[in-house]
N, C-alpha and C. Protein backbone atom coordinates (compact mmCIF):
# COMPACT_ATOMS: atom_id res chain seq x y z
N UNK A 1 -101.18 59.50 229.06
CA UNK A 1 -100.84 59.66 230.47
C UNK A 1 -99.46 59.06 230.78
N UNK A 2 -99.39 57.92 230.21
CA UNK A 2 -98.01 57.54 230.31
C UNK A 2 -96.60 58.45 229.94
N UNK A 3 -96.31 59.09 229.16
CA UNK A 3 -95.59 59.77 228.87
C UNK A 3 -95.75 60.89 230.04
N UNK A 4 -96.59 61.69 230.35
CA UNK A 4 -96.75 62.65 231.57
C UNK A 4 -95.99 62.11 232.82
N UNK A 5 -96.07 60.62 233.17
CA UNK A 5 -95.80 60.31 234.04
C UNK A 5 -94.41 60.09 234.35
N UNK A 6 -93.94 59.57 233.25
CA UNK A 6 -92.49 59.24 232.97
C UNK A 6 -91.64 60.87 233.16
N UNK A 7 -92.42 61.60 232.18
CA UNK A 7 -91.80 63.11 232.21
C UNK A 7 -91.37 63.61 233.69
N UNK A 8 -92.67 63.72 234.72
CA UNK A 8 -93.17 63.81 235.94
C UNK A 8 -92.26 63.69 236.84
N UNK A 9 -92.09 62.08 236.87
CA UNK A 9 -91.22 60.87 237.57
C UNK A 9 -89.73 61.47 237.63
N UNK A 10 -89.31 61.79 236.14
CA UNK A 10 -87.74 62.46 235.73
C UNK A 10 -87.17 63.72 236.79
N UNK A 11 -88.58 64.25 236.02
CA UNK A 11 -87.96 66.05 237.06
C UNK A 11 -88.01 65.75 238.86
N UNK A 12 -89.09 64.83 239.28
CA UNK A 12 -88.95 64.65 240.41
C UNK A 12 -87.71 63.79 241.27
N UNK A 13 -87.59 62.79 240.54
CA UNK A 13 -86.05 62.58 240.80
C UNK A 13 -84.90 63.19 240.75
N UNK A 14 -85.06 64.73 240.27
CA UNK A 14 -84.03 65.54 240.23
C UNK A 14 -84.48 66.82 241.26
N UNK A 15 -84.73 65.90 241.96
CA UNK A 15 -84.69 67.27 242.95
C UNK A 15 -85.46 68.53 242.19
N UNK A 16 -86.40 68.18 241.18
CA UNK A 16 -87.29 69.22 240.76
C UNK A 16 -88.61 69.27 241.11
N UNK A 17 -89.71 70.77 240.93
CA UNK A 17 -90.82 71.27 241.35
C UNK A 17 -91.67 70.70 240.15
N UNK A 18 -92.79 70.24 240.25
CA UNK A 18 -93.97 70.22 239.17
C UNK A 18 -95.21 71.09 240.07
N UNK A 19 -96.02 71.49 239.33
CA UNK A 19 -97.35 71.65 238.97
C UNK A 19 -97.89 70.87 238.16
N UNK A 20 -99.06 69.89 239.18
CA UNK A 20 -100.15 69.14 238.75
C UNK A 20 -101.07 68.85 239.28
N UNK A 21 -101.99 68.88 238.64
CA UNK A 21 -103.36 68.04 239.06
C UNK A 21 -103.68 67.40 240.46
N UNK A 22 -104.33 67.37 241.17
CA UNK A 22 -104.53 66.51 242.33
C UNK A 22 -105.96 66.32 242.24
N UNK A 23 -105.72 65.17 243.60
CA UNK A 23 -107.45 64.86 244.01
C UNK A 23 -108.44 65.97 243.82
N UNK A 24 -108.36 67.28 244.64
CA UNK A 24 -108.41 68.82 244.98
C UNK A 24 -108.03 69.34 243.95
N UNK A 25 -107.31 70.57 244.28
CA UNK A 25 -106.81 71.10 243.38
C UNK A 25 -105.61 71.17 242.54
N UNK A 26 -105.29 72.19 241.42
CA UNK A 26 -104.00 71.97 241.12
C UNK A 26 -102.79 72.17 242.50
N UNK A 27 -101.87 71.96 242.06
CA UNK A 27 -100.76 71.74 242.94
C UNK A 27 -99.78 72.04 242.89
N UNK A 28 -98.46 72.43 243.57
CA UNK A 28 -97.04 72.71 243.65
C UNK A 28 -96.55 71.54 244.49
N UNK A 29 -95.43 70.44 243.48
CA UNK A 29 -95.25 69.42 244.61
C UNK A 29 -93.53 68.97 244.18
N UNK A 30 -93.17 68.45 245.07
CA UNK A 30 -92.36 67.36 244.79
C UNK A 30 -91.99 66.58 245.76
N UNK A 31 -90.49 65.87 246.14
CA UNK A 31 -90.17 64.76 247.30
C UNK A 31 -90.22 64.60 248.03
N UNK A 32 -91.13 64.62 249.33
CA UNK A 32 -91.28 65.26 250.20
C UNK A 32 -90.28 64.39 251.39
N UNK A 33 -89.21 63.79 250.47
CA UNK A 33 -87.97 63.27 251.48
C UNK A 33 -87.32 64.17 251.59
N UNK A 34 -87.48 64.84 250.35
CA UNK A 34 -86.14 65.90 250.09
C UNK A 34 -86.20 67.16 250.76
N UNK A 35 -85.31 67.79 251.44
CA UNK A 35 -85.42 68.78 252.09
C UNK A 35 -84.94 69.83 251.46
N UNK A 36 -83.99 69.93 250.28
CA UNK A 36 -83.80 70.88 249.04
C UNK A 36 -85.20 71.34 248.00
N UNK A 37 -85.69 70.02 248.00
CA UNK A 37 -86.55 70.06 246.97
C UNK A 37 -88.14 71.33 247.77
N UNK A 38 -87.95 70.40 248.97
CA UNK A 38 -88.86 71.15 249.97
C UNK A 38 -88.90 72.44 250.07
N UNK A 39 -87.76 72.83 249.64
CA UNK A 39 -87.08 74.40 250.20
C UNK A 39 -87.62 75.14 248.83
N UNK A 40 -87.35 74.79 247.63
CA UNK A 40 -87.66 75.37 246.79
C UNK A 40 -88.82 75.44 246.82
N UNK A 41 -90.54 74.53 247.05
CA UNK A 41 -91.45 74.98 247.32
C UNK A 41 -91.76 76.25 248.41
N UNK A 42 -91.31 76.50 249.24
CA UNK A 42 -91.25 77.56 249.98
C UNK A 42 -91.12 78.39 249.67
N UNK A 43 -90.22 78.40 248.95
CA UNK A 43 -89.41 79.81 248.04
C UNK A 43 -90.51 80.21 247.16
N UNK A 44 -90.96 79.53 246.20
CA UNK A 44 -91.99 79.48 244.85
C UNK A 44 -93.23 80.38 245.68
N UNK A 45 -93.53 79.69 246.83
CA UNK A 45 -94.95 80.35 247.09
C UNK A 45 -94.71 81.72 248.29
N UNK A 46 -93.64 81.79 248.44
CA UNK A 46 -93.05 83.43 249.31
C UNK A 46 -93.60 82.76 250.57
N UNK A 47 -93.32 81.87 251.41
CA UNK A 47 -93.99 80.82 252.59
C UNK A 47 -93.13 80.62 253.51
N UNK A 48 -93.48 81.01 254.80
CA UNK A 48 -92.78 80.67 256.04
C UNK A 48 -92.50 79.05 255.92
N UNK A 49 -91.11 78.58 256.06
CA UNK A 49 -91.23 76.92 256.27
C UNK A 49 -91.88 76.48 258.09
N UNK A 50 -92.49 77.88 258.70
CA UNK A 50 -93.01 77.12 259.76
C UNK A 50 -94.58 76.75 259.57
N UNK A 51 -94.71 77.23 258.45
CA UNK A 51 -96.22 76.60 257.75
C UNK A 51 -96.14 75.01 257.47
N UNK A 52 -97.18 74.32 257.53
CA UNK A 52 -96.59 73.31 257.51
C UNK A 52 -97.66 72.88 255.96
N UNK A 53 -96.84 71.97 255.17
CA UNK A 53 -97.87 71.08 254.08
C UNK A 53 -98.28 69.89 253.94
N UNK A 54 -98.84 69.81 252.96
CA UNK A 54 -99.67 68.56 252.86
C UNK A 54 -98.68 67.61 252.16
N UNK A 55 -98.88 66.40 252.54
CA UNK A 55 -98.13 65.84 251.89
C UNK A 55 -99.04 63.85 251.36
N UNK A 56 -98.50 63.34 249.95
CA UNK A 56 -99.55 62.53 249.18
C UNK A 56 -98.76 61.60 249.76
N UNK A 57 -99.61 60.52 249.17
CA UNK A 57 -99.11 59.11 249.19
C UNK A 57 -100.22 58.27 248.71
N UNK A 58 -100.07 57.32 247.86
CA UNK A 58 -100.99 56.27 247.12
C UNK A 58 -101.67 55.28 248.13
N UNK A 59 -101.39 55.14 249.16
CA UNK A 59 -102.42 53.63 249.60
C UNK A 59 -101.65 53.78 251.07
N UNK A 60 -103.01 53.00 252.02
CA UNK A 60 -102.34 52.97 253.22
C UNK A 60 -100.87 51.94 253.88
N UNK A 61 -100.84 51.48 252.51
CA UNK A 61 -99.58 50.58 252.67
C UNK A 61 -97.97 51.51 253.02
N UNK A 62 -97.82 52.80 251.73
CA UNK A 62 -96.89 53.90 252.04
C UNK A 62 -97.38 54.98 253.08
N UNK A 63 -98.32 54.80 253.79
CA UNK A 63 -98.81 55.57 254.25
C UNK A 63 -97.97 55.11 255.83
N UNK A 64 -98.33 53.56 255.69
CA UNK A 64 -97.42 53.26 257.07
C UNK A 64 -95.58 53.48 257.54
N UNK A 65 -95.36 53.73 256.45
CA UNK A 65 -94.21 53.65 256.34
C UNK A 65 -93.54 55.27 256.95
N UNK A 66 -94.56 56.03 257.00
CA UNK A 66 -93.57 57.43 257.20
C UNK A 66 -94.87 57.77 258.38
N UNK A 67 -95.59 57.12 258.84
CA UNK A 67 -96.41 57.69 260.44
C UNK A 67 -95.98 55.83 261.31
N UNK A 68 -95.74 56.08 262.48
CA UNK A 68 -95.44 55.64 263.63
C UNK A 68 -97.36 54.42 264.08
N UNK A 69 -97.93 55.35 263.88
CA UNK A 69 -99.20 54.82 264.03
C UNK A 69 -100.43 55.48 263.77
N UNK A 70 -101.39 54.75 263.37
CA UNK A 70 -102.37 54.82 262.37
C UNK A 70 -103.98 54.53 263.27
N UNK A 71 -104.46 55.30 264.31
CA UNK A 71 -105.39 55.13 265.33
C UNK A 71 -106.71 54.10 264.22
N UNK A 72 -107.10 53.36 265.21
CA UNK A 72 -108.30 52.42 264.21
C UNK A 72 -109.14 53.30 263.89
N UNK A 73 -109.72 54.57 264.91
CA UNK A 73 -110.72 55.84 264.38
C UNK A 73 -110.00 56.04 262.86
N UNK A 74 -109.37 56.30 262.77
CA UNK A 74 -108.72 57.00 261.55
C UNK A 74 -109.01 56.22 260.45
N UNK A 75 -108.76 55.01 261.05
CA UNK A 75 -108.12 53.68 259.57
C UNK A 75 -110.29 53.39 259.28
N UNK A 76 -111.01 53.81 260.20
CA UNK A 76 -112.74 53.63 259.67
C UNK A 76 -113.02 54.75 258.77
N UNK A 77 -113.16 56.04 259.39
CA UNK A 77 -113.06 57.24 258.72
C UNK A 77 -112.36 56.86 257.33
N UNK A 78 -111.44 56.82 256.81
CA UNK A 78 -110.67 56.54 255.53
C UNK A 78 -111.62 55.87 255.08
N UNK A 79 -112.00 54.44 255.37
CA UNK A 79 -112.54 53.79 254.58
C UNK A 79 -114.22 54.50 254.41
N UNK A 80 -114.64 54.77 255.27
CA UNK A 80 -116.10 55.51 254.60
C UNK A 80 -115.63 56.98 253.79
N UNK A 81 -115.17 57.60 253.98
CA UNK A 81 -115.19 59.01 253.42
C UNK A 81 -115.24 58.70 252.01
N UNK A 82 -115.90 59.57 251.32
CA UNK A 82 -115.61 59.33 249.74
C UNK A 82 -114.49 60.82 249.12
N UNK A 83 -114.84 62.08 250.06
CA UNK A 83 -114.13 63.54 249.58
C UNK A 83 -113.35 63.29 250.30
N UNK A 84 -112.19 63.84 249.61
CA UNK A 84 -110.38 64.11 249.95
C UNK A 84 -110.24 64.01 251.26
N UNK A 85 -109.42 63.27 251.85
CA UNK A 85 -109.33 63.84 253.29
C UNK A 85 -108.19 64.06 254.14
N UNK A 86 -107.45 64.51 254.75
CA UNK A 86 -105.93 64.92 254.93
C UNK A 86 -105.86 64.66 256.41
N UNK A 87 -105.41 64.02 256.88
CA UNK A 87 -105.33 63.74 258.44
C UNK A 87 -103.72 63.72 258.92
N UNK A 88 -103.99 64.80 260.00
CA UNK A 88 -102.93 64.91 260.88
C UNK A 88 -102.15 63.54 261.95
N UNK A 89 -101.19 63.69 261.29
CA UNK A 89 -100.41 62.05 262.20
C UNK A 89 -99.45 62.79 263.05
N UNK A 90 -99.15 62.14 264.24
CA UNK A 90 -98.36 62.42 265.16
C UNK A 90 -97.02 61.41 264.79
N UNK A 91 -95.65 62.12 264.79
CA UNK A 91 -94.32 61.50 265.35
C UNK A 91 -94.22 60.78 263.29
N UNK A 92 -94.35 61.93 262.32
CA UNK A 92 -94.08 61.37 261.23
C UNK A 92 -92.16 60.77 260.96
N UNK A 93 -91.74 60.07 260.10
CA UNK A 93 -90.61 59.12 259.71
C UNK A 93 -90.26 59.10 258.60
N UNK A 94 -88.84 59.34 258.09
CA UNK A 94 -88.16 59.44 257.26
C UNK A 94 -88.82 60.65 255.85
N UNK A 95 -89.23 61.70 256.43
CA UNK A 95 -89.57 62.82 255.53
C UNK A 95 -88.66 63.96 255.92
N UNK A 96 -89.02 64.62 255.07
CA UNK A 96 -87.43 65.55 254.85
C UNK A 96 -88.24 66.97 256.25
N UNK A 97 -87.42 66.84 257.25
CA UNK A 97 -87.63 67.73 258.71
C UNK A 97 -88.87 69.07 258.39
N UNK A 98 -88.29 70.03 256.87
CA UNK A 98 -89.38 70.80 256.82
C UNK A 98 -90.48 70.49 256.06
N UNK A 99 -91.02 69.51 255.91
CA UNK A 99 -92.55 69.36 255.93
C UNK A 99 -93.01 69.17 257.24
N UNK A 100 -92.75 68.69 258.35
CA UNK A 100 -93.10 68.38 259.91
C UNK A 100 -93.40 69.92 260.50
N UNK A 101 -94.70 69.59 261.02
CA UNK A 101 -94.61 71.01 261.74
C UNK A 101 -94.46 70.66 263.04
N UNK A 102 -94.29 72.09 264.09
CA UNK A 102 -93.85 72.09 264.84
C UNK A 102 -94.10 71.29 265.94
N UNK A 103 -95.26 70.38 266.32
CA UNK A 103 -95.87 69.40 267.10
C UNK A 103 -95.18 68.66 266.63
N UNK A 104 -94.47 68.28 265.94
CA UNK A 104 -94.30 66.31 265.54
C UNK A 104 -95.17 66.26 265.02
N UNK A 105 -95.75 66.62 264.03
CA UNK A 105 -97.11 66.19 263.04
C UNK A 105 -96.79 66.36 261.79
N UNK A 106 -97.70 65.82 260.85
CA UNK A 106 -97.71 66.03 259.20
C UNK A 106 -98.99 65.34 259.22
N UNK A 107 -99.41 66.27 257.95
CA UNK A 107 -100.47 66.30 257.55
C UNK A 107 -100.30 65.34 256.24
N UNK A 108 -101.13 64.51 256.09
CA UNK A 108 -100.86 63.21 255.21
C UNK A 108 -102.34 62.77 253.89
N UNK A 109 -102.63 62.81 253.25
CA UNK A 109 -103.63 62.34 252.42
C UNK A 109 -103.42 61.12 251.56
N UNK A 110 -103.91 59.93 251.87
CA UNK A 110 -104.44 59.61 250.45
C UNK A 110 -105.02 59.54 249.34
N UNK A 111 -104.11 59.83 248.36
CA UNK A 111 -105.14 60.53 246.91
C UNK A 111 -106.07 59.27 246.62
N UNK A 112 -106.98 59.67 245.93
CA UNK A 112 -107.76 59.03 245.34
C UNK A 112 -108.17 59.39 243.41
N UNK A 113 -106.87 60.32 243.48
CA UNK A 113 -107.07 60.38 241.49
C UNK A 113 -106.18 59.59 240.91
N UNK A 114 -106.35 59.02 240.07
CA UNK A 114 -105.85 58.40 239.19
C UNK A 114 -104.33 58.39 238.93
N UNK A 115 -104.09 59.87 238.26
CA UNK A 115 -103.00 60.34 237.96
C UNK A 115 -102.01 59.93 238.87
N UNK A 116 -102.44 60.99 240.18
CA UNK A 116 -101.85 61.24 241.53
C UNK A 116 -100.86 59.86 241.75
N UNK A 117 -102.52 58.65 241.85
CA UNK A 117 -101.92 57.76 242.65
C UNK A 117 -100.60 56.97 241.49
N UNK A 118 -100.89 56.74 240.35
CA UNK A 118 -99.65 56.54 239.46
C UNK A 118 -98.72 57.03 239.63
N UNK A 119 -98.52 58.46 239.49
CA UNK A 119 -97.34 59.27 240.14
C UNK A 119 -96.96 58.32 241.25
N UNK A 120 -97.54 58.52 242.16
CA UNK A 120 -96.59 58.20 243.33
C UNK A 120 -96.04 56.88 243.52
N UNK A 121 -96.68 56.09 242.90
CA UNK A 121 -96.64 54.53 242.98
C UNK A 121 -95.20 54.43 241.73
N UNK A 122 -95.16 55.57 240.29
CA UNK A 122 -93.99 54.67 239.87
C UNK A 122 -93.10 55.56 240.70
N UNK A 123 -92.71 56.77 241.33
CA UNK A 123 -92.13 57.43 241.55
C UNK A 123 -91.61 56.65 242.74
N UNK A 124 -92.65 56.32 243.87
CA UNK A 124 -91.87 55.35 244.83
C UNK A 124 -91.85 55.96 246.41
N UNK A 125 -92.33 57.34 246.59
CA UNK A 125 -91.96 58.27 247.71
C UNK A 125 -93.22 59.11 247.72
N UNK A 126 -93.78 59.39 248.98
CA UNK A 126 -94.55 60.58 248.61
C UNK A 126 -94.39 61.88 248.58
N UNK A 127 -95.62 62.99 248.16
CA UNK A 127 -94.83 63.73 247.82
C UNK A 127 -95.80 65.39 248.44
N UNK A 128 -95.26 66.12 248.17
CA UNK A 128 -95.63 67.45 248.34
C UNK A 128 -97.02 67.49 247.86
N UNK A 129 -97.60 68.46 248.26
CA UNK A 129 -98.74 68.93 247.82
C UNK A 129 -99.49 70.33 248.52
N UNK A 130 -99.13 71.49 247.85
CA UNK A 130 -99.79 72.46 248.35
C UNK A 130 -100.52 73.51 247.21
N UNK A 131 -101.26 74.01 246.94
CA UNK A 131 -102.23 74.62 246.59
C UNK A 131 -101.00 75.95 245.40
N UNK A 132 -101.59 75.38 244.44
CA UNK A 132 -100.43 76.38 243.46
C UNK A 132 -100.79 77.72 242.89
N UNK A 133 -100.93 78.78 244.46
CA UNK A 133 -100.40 80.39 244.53
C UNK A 133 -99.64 80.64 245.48
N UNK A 134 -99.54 81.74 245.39
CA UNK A 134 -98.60 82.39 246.96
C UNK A 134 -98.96 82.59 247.78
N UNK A 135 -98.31 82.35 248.48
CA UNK A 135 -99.18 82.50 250.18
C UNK A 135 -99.55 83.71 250.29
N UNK A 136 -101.19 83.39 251.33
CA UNK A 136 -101.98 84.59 251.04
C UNK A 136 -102.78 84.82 250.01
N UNK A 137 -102.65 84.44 248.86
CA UNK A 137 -103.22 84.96 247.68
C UNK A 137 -104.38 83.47 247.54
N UNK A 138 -105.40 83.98 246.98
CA UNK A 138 -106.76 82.80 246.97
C UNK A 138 -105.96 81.66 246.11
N UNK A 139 -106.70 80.37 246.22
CA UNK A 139 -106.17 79.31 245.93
C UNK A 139 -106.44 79.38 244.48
N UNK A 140 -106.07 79.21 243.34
CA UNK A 140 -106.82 78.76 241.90
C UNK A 140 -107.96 78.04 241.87
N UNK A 141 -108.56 77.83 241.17
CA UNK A 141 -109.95 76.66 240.71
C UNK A 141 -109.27 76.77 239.78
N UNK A 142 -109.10 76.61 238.91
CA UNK A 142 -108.25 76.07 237.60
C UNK A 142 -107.17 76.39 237.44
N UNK A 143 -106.48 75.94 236.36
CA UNK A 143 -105.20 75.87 235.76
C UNK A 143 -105.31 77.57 234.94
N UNK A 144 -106.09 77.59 234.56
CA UNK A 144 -106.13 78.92 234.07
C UNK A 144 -106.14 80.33 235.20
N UNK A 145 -106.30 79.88 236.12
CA UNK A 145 -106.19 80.95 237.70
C UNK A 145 -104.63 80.78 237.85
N UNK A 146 -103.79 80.11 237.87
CA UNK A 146 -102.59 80.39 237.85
C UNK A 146 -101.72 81.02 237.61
N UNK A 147 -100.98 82.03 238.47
CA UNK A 147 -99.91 82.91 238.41
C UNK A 147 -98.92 82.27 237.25
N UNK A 148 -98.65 84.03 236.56
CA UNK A 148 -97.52 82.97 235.69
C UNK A 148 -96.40 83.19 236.57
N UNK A 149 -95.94 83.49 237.63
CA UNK A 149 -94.65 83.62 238.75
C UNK A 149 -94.61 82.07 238.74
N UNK A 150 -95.83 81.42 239.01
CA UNK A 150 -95.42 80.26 239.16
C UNK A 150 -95.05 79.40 238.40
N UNK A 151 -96.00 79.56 237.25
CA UNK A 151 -95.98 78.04 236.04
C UNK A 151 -94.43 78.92 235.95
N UNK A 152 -93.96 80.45 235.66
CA UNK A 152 -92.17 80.17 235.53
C UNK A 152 -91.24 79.25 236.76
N UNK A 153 -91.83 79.20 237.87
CA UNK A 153 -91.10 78.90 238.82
C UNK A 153 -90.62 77.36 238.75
N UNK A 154 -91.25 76.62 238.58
CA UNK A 154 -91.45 75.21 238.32
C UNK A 154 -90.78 74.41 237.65
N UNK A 155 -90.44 73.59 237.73
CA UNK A 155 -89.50 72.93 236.67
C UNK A 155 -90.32 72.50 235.56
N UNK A 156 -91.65 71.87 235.90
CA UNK A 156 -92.15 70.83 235.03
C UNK A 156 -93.54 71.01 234.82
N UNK A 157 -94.68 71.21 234.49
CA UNK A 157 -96.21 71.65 234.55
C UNK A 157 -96.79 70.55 233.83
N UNK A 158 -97.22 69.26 234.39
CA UNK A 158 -98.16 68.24 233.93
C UNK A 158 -98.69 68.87 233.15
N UNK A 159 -99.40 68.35 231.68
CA UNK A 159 -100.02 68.41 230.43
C UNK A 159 -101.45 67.54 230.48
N UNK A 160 -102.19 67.76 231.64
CA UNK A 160 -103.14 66.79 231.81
C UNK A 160 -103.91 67.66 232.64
N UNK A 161 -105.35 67.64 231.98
CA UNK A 161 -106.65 68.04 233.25
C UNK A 161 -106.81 69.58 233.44
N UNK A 162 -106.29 70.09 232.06
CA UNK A 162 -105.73 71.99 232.27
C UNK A 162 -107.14 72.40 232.15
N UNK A 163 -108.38 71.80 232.01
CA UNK A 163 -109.34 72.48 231.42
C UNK A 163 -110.39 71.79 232.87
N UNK A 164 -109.56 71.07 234.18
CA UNK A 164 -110.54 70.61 234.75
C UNK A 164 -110.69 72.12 235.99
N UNK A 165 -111.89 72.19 236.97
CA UNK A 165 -112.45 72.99 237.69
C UNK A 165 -112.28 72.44 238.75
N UNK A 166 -111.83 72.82 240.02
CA UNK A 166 -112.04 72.64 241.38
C UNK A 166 -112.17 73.85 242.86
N UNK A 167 -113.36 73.54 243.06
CA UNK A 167 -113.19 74.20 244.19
C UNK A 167 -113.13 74.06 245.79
N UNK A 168 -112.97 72.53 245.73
CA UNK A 168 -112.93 71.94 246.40
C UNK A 168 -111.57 71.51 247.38
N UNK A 169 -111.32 71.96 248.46
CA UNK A 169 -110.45 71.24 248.89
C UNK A 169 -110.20 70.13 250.03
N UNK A 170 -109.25 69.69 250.31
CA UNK A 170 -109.81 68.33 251.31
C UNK A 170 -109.81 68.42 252.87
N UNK A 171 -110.65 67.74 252.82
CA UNK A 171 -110.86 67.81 254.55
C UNK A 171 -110.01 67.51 255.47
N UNK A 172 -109.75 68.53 256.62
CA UNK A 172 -108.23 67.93 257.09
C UNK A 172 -109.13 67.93 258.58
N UNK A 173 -108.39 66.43 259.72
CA UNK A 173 -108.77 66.26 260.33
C UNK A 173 -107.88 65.56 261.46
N UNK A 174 -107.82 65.40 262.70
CA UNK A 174 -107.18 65.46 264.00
C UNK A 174 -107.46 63.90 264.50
N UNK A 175 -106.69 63.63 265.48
CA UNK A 175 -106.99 63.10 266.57
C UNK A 175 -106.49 63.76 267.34
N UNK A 176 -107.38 64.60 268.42
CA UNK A 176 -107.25 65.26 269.98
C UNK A 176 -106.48 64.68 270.64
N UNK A 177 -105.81 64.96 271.75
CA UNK A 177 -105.23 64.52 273.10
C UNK A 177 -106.39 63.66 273.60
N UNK A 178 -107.84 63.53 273.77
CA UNK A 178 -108.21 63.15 274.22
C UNK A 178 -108.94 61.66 273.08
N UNK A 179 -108.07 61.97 272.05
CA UNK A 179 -108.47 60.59 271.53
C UNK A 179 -110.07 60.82 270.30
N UNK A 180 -110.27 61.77 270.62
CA UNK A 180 -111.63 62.02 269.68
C UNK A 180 -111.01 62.90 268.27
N UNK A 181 -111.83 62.51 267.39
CA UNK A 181 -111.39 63.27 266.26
C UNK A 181 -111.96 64.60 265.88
N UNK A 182 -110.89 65.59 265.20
CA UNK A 182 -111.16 66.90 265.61
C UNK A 182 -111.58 67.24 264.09
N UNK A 183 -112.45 68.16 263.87
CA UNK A 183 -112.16 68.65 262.14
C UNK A 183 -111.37 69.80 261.82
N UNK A 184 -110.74 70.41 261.41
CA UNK A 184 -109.80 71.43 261.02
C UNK A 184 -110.27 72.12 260.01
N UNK A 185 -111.11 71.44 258.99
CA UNK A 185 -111.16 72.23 257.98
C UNK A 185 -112.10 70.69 257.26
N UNK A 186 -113.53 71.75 257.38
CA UNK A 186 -114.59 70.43 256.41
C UNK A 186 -114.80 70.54 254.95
């Protein structure tokens, strides 16, 4: 794993795309400071940038760092949930403009795989994460469902977990105007 990561770490500091592994499913990701890097995900999956993505981060410590505020509903929820869960933050900070959708929001997860959270922790930034086909087209459950448009598109394709199954993806969830939490997608 170490070597994957280091590899990983490289291309992403260069303003490059990987495909890898996530909590969920496989993935199309990279800096999600970067607004070049951002662009090229767009491109890869034929995607309006007024779509908006998901974006990782290892622990609620980096988590504070790019949302404004973190409702206590939210910060309980996290701690009970055990499946993936992606929650919408209002008035996100220092991420590259097109991941933000058009509310002032981003959609934010903390991973809970292994890999993931290594990635991000030596890498330092969080990062992209959206579902690796083209827009429109069904999501993969495996690495083997993957377009080869894409694994060409990519700079870099993690060497880890090619034989794992998911059909699972994570729960994305709100806080309302009125303060109650909304589900989007269970």
């Amino acid at each position: 794993m170490t070597e994957e990561l280091e590899n990983t770490v490289s291309i992403l500091k260069q303003e490059g795309i990987i495909l890898y592994p996530t909590d969920t499913v496989w993935g199309i990701g990279c800096d999600a400071t970067n607004e070049e890097a951002v662009k090229k995900v767009f491109n890869i999956k034929q995607r309006n940038e007024s779509k908006s993505l998901i974006i990782l981060v290892d622990s609620l410590e980096m988590l504070k760092q790019y949302v404004d505020e973190i409702p206590d509903t939210i910060n309980e929820i996290l701690k009970k949930f055990h499946k993936p869960t992606t929650v919408i933050y209002n008035n996100p900070k220092e991420l590259a403009k097109n991941v933000i959708a058009s509310g002032n929001t981003v959609a934010i997860r903390i991973v809970q795989d292994e890999f993931c959270q290594k990635l991000i922790q030596q890498f330092g930034k969080p990062m992209v994460s959206t579902s690796a086909n083209i827009s429109g087209k069904p999501t993969p459950k495996s690495f083997k469902e993957i377009e080869s448009s894409i694994l060409d598109a990519v700079d870099y394709v993690v060497n880890l977990y090619q034989d794992k199954t998911s059909n699972t993806p994570s729960t994305i969830i709100k806080i309302n105007g009125k303060g109650e939490v909304e589900v989007i997608r269970a």
